[in-house]
C-alpha atoms as a PDB file:
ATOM      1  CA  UNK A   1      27.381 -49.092 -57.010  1.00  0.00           C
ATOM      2  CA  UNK A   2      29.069 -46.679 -59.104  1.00  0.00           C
ATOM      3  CA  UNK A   3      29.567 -42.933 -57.771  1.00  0.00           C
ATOM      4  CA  UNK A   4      29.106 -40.665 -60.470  1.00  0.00           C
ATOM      5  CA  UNK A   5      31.972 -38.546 -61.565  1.00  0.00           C
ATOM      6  CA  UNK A   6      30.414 -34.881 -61.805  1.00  0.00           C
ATOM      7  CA  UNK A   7      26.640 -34.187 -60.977  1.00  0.00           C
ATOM      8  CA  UNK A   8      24.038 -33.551 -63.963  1.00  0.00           C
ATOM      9  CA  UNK A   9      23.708 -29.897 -64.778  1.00  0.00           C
ATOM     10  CA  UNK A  10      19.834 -29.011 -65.608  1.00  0.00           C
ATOM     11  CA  UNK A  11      18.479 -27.550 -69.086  1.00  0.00           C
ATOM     12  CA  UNK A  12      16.691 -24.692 -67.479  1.00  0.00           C
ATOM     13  CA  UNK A  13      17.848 -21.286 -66.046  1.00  0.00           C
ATOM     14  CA  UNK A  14      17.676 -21.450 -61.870  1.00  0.00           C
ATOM     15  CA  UNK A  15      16.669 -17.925 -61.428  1.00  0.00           C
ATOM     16  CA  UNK A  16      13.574 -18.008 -63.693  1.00  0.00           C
ATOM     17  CA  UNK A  17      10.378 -17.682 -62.468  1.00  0.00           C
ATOM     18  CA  UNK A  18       7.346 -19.099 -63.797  1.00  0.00           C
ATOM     19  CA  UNK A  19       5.239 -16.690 -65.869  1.00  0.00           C
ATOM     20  CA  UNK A  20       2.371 -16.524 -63.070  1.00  0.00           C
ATOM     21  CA  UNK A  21       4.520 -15.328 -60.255  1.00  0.00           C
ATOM     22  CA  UNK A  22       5.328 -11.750 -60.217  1.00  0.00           C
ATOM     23  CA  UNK A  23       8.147 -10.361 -58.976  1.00  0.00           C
ATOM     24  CA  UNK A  24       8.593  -8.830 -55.424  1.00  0.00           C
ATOM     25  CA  UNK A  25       7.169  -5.016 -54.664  1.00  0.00           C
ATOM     26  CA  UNK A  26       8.739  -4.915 -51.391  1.00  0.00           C
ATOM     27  CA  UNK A  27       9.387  -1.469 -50.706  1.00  0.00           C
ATOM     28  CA  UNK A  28       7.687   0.255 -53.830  1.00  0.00           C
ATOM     29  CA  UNK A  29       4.433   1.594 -51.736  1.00  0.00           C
ATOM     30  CA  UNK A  30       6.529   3.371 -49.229  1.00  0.00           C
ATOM     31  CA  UNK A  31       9.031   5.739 -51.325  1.00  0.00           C
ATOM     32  CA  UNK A  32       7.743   9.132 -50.518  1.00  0.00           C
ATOM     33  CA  UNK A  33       9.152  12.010 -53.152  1.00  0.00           C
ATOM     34  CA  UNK A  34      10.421  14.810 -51.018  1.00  0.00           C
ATOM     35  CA  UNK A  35       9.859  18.660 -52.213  1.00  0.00           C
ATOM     36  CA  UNK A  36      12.071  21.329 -50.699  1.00  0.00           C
ATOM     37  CA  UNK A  37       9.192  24.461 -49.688  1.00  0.00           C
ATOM     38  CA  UNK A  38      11.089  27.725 -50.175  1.00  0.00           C
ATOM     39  CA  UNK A  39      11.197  29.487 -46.331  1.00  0.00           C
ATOM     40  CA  UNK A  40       8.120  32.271 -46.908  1.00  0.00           C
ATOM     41  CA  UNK A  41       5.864  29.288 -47.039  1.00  0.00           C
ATOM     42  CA  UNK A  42       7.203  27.438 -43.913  1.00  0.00           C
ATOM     43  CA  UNK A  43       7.411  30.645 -41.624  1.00  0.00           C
ATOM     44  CA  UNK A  44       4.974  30.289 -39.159  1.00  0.00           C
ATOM     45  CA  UNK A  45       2.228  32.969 -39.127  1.00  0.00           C
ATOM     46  CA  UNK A  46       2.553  35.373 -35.510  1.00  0.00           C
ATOM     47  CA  UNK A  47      -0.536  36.455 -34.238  1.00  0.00           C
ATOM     48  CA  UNK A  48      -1.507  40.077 -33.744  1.00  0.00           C
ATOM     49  CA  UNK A  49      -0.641  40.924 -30.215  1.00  0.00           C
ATOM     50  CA  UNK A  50      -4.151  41.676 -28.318  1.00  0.00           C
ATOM     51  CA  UNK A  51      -4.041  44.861 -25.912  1.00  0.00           C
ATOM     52  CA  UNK A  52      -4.573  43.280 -21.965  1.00  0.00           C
ATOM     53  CA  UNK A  53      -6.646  45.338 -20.317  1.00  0.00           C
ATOM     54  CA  UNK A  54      -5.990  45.477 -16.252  1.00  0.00           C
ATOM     55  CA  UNK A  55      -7.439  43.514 -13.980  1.00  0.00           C
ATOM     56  CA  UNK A  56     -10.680  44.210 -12.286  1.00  0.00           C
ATOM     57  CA  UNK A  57     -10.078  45.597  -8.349  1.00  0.00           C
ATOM     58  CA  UNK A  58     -11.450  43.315  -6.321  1.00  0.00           C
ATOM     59  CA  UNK A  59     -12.343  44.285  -2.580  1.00  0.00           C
ATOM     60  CA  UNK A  60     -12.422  41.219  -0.097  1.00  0.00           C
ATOM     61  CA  UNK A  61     -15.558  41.970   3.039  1.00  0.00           C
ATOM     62  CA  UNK A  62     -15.013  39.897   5.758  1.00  0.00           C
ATOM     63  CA  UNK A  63     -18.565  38.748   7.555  1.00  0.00           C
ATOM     64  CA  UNK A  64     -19.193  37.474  11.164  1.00  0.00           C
ATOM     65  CA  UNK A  65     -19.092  34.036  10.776  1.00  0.00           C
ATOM     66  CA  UNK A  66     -22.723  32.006  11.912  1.00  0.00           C
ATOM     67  CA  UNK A  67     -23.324  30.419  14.947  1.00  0.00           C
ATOM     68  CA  UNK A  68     -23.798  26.735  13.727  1.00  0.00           C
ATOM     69  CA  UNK A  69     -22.121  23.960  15.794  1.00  0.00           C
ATOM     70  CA  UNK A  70     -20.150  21.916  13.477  1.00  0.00           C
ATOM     71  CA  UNK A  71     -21.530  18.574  13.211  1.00  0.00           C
ATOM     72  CA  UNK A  72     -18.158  16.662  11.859  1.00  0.00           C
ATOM     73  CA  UNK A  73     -14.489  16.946  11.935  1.00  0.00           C
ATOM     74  CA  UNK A  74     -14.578  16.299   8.173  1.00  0.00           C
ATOM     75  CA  UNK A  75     -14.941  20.186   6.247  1.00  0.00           C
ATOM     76  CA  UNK A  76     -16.378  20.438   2.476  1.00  0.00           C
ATOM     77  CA  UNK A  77     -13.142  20.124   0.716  1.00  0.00           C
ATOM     78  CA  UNK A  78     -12.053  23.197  -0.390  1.00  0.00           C
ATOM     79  CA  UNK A  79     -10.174  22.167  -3.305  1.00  0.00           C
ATOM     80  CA  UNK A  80     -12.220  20.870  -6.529  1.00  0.00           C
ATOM     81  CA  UNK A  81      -9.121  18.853  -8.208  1.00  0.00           C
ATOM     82  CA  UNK A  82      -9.484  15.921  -4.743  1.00  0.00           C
ATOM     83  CA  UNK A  83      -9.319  12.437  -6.306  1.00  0.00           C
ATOM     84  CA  UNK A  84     -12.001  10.350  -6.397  1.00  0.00           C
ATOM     85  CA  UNK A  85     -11.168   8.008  -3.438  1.00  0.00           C
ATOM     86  CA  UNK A  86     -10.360  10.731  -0.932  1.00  0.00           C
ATOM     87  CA  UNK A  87     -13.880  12.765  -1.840  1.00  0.00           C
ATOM     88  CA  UNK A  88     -15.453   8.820  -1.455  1.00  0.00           C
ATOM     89  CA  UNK A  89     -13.705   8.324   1.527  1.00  0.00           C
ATOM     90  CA  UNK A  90     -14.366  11.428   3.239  1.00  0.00           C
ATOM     91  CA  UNK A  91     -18.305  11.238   2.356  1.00  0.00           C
ATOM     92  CA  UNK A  92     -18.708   7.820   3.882  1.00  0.00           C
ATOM     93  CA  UNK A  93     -16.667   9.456   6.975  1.00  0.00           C
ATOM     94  CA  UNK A  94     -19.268  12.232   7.208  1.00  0.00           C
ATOM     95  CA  UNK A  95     -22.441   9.579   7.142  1.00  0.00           C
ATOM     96  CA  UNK A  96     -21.002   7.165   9.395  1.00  0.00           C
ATOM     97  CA  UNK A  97     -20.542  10.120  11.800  1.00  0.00           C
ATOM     98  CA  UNK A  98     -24.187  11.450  11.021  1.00  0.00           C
ATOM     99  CA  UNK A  99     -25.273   8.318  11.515  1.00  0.00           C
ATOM    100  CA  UNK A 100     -24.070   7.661  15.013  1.00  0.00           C
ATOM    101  CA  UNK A 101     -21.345   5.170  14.673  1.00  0.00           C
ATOM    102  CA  UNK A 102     -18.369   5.129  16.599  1.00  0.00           C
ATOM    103  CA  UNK A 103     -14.663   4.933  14.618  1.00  0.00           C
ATOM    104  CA  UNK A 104     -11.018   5.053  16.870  1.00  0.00           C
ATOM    105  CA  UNK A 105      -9.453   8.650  16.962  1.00  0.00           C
ATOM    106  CA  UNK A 106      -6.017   8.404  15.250  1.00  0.00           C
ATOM    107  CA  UNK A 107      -3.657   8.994  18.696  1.00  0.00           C
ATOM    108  CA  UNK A 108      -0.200   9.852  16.660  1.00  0.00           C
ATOM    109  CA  UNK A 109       3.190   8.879  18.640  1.00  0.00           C
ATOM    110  CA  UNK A 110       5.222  11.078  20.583  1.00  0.00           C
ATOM    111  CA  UNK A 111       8.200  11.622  18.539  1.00  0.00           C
ATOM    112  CA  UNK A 112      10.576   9.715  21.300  1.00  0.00           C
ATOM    113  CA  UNK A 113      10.391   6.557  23.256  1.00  0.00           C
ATOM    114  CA  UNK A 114       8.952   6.920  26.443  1.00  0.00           C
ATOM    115  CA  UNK A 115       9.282   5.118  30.008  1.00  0.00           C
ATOM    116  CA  UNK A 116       6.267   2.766  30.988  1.00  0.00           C
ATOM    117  CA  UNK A 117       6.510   4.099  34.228  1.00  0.00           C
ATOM    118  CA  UNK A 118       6.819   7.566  34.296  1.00  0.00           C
ATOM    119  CA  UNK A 119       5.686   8.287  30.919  1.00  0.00           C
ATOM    120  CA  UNK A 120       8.856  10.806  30.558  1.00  0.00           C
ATOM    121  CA  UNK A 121      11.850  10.523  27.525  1.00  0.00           C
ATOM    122  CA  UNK A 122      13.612   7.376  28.514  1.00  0.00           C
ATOM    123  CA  UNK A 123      16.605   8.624  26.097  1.00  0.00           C
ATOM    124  CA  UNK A 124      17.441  11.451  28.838  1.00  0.00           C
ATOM    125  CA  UNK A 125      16.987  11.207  32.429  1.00  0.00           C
ATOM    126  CA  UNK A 126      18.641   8.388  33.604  1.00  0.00           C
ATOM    127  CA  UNK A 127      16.809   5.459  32.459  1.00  0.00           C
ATOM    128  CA  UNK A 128      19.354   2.685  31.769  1.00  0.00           C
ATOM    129  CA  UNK A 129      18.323  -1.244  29.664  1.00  0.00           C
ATOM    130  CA  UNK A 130      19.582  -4.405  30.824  1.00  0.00           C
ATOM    131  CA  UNK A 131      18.795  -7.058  28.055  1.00  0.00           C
ATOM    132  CA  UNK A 132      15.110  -5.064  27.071  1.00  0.00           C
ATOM    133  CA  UNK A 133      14.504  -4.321  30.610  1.00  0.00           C
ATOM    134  CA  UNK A 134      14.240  -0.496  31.266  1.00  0.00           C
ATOM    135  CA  UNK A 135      14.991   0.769  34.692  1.00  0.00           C
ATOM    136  CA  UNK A 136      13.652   3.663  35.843  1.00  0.00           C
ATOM    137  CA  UNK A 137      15.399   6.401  38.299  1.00  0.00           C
ATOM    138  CA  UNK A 138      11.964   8.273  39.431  1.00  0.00           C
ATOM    139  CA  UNK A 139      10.129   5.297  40.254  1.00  0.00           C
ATOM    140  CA  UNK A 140      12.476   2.558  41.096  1.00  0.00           C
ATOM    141  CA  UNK A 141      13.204   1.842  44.781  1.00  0.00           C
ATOM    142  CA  UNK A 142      16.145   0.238  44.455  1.00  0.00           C
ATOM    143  CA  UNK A 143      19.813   0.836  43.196  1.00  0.00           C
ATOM    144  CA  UNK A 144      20.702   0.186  39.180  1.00  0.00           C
ATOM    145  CA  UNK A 145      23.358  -1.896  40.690  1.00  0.00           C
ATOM    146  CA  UNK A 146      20.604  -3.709  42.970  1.00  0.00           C
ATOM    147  CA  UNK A 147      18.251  -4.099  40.024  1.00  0.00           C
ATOM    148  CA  UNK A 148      20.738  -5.798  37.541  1.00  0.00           C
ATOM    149  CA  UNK A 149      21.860  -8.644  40.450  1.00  0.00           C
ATOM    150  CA  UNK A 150      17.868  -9.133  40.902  1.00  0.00           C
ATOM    151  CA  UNK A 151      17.406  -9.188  37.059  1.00  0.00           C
ATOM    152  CA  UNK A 152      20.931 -11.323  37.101  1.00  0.00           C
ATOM    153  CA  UNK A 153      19.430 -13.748  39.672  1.00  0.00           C
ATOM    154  CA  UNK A 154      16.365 -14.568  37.634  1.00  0.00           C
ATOM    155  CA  UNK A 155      18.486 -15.522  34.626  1.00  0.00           C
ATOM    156  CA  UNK A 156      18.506 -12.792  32.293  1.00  0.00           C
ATOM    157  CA  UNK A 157      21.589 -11.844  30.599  1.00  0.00           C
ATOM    158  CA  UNK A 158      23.473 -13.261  27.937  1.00  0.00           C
ATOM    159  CA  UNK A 159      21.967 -15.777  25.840  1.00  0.00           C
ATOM    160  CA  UNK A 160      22.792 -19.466  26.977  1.00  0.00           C
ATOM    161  CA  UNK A 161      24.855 -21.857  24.692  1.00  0.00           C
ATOM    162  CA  UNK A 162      24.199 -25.189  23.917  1.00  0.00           C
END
């Protein structure tokens, strides 16, 4: 077969739309005509400044305070902005403790590390580790020296290889 030597050129214009079809708006609904205001019409207006009058004196009586034994830890919050969870939270407190039941005090940690033994700073003092063992210089009966050999002896140390 034959290859032709130039392609056939249509009759009718490419760019020609069919008379249904109308042409594209795109853009036309959202042109906005923009008027310059002269400046007396965009000055804001200022109110008239209102006299302030001065505060009312107010004179603070203290009163003896009544003899009711508290029946909770937990106050009526004295601040009105709490969040929701903590005013929740500390109601359900309140009627657990009216109601009798038992929770764990919070017991906060002493802000060093102290001995097992004598209960004192082990960070001054003389306490001295071996390998997570603490020895103690009030309550030990024997020499550091004589402690690390015993500790030594029952194979603590240095990790083993192999």
């Amino acid at each position: 077969m034959k290859r032709p030597v130039a392609l056939e050129m249509g009759t009718t214009d490419p760019n020609k739309f069919p008379i249904g079809i109308q042409s594209s708006t795109k853009g036309e609904l959202t042109r906005v005509r923009r008027r310059i205001l002269p400046p007396e019409v965009c000055k804001p207006e200022v109110p008239v400044p209102v006299p302030i009058a001065p505060a009312p004196t107010v004179q603070f009586v203290t009163a003896p305070a009544p003899d009711l034994a508290p029946t909770s830890s937990i106050s009526a919050p004295a601040e009105p902005h709490l969040p929701y969870s903590t005013k929740h939270y500390r109601k359900r407190k309140l009627e657990a403790e009216q109601a009798g039941e038992f929770r764990r005090q919070y017991n906060k940690k002493l802000p060093y590390s102290s001995c097992n033994k004598c209960f004192e700073d082990r960070n001054t003092g003389g306490h001295k580790q071996y390998y997570g063992h603490w020895w103690c210089p009030f309550k030990s009966s024997e020499t550091y020296e004589e402690w690390i050999n015993a500790l030594k002896l029952k194979g603590y140390g240095k990790k083993k290889t192999g």
